[in-house]
Protein backbone atom coordinates (compact mmCIF):
# COMPACT_ATOMS: atom_id res chain seq x y z
CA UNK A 1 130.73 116.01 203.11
CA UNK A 2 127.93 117.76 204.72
CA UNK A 3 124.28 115.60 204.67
CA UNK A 4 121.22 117.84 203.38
CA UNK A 5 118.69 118.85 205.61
CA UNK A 6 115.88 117.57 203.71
CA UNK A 7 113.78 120.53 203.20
CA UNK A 8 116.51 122.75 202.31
CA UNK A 9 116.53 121.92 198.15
CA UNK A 10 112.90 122.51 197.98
CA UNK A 11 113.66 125.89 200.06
CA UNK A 12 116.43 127.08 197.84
CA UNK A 13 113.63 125.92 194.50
CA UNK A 14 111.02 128.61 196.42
CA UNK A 15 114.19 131.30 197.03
CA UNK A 16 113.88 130.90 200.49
CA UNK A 17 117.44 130.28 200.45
CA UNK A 18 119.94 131.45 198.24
CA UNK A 19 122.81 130.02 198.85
CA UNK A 20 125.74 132.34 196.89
CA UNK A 21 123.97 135.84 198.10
CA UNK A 22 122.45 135.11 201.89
CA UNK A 23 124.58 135.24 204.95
CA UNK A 24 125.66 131.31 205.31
CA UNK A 25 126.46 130.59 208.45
CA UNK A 26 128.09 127.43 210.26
CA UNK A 27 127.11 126.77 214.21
CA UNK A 28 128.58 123.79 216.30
CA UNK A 29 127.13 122.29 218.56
CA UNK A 30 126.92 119.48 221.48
CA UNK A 31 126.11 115.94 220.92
CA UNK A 32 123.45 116.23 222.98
CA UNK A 33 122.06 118.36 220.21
CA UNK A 34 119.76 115.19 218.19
CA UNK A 35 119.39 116.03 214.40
CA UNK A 36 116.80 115.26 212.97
CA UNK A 37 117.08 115.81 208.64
CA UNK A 38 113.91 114.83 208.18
CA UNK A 39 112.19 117.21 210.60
CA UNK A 40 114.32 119.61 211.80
CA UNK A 41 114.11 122.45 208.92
CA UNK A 42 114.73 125.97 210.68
CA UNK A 43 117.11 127.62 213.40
CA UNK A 44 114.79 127.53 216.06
CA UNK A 45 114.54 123.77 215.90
CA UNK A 46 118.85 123.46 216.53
CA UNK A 47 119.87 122.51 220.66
CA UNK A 48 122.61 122.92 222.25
CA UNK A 49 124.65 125.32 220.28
CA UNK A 50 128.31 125.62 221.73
CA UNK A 51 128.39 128.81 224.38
CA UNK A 52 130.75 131.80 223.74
CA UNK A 53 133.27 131.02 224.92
CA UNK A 54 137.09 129.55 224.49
CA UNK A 55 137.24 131.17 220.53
CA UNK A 56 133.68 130.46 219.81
CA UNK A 57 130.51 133.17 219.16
CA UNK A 58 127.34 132.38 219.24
CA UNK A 59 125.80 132.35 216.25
CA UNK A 60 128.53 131.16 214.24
CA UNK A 61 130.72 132.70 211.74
CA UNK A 62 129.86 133.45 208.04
CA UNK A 63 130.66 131.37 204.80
CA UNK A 64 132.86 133.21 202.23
CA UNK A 65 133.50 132.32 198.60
CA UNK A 66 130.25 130.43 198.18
CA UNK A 67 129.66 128.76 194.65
CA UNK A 68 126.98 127.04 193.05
CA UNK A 69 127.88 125.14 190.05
CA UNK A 70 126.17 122.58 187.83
CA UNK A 71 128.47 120.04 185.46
CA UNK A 72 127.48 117.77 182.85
CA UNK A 73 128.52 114.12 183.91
CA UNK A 74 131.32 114.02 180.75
CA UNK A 75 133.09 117.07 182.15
CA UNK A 76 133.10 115.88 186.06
CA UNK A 77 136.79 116.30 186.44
CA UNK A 78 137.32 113.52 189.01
CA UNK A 79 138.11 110.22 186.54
CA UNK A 80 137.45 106.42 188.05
CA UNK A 81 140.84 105.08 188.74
CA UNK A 82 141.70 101.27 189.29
CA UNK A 83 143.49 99.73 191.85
CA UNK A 84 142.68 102.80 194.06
CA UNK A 85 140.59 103.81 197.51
CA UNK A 86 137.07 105.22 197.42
CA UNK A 87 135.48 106.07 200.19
CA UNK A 88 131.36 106.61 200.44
CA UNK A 89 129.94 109.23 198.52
CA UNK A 90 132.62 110.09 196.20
CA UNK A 91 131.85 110.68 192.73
CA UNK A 92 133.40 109.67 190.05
CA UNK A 93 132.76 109.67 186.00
CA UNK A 94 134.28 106.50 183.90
CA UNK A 95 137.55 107.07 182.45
CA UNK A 96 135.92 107.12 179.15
CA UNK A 97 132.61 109.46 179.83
CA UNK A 98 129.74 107.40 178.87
CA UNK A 99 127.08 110.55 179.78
CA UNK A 100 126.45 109.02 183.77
CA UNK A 101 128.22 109.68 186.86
CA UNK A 102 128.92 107.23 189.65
CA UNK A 103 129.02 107.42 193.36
CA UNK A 104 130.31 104.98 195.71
CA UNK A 105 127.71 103.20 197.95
CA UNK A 106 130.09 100.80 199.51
CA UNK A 107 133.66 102.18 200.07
CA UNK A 108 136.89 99.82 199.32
CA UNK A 109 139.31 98.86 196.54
CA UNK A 110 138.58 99.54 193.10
CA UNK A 111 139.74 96.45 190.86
CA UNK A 112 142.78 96.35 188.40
CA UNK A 113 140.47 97.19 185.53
CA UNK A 114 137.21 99.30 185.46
CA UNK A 115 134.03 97.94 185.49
CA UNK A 116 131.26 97.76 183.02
CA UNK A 117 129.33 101.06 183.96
CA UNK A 118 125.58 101.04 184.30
CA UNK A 119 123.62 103.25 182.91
CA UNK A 120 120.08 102.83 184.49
CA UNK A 121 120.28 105.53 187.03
CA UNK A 122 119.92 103.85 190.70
CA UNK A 123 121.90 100.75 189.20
CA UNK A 124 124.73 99.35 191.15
CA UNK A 125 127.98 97.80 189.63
CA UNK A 126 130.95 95.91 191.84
CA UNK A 127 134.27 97.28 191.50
CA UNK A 128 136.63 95.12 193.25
CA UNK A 129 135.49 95.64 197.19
CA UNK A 130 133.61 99.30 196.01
CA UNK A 131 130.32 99.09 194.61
CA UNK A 132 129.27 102.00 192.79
CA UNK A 133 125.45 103.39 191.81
CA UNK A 134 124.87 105.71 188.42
CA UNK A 135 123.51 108.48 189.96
CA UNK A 136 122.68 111.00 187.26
CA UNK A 137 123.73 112.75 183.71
CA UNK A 138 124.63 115.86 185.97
CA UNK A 139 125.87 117.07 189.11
CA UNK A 140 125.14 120.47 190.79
CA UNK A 141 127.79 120.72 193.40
CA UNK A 142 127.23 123.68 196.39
CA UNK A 143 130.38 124.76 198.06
CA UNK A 144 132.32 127.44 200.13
CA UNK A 145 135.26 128.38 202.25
CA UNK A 146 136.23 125.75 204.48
CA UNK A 147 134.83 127.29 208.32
CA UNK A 148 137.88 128.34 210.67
CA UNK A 149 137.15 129.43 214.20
CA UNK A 150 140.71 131.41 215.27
CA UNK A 151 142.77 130.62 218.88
CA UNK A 152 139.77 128.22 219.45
CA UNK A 153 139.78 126.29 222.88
CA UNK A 154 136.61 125.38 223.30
CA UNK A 155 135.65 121.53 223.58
CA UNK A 156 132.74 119.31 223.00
CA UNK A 157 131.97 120.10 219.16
CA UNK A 158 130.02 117.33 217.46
CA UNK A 159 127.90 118.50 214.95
CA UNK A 160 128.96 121.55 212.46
CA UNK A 161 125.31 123.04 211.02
CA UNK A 162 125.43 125.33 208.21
CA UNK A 163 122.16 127.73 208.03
CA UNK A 164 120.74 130.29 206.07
CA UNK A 165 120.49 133.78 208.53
CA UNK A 166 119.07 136.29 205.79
CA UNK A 167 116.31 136.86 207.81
CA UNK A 168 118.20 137.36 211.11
CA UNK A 169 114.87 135.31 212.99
CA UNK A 170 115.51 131.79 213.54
CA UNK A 171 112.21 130.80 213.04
CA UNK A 172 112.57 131.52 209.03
CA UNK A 173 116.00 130.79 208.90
CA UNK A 174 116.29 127.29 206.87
CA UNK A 175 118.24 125.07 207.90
CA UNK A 176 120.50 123.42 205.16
CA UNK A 177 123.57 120.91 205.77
CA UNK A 178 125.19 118.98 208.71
CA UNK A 179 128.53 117.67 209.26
CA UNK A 180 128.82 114.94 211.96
CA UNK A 181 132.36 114.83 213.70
CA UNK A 182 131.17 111.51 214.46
CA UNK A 183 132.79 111.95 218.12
CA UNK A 184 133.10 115.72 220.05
CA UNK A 185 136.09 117.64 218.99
CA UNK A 186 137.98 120.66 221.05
CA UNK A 187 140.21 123.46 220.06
CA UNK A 188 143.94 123.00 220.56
CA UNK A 189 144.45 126.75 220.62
CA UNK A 190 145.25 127.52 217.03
CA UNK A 191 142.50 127.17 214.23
CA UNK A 192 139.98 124.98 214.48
CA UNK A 193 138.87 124.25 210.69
CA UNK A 194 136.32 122.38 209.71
CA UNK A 195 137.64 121.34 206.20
CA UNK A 196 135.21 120.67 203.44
CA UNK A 197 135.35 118.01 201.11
CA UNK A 198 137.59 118.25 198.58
CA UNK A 199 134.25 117.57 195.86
CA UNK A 200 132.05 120.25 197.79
CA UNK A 201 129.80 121.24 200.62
CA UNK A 202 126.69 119.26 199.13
CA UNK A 203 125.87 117.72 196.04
CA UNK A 204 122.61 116.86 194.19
CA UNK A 205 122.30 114.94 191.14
CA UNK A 206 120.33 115.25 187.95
CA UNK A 207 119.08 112.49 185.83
């Protein structure tokens, strides 16, 4: 799952971006590209973008199918299981919906029966080796295409960025996710897809 640039929700509240109508694009870049989320909130402050070259343009290529939905924590369709693998950040609503969702803080083994849920939002509760935190009464999840670069051969990709280019000038075009490869990554000569997560591009949560 892509991490939020931080000014990009208060962008999208002050229609600087708008995520399901502006041109989305997704850039990759170097690791010796250093992101900064707290700083960092425009395309003129991004390094190090790959070169064209080897299946990959400058600029990027463009998001498609971009969706921007908000659920109620009861009709999250992703139900806590036991005895199963969470890994961070997933999100999860109790098998009985108590009106909170849950995301894991601490990834592991969930235990052979569920927990007793908290609902004090920023509470954690121990579920075998998981721990979880109630997170909200709603979840607004932003998503899109997964990104595919075609007969790609280029190498050194570490970060994927995803930016707003309405404007076409990178000094107002916000800056809004980043996916971290966590080491570079190189075409093989087919597609190179950066898959999303399966529960969306972003998420933010709603008490």
């Amino acid at each position: 799952m892509a991490l939020w640039y931080r000014s990009a929700p208060g962008k999208m509240l002050n229609k600087e971006i708008d995520f399901d109508s502006d041109t989305i694009k997704a850039t990759l870049h170097t690791s010796t590209y250093t992101p900064n989320r707290a700083t960092h909130d425009y395309v003129d402050d991004l390094t190090n973008e790959l070169a064209t070259s080897g299946g990959y343009t400058a600029g990027g290529v463009t998001a498609g199918t971009k969706t921007v939905v908000t659920t109620e924590a009861n009709s999250w369709g992703t139900v806590h299981t036991t005895s199963t693998v969470f890994t961070v950040d997933y999100v999860v609503r109790p098998s009985v919906g108590n009106g909170f969702l849950y995301r894991c803080v601490v990834a592991g083994t969930s235990a052979s029966s569920a927990p007793t849920w908290p609902t004090v939002i920023g509470t954690t509760v121990t579920d075998g080796t998981v721990t979880w935190e109630c997170v909200g009464r709603a979840i607004c999840v932003i998503d899109c295409a997964d990104f595919t670069w075609s007969t790609a051969t280029f190498t050194g990709a570490r970060y994927c960025v995803i930016s707003d280019r309405q404007t076409g000038v990178n000094s107002t075009s916000p800056l809004i996710g980043l996916i971290d490869f966590g080491t570079d990554k190189a075409g093989g000569g087919g597609n190179f897809t950066v898959q999303l997560d399966g529960q969306g591009l972003l998420q933010t949560f709603i008490a």
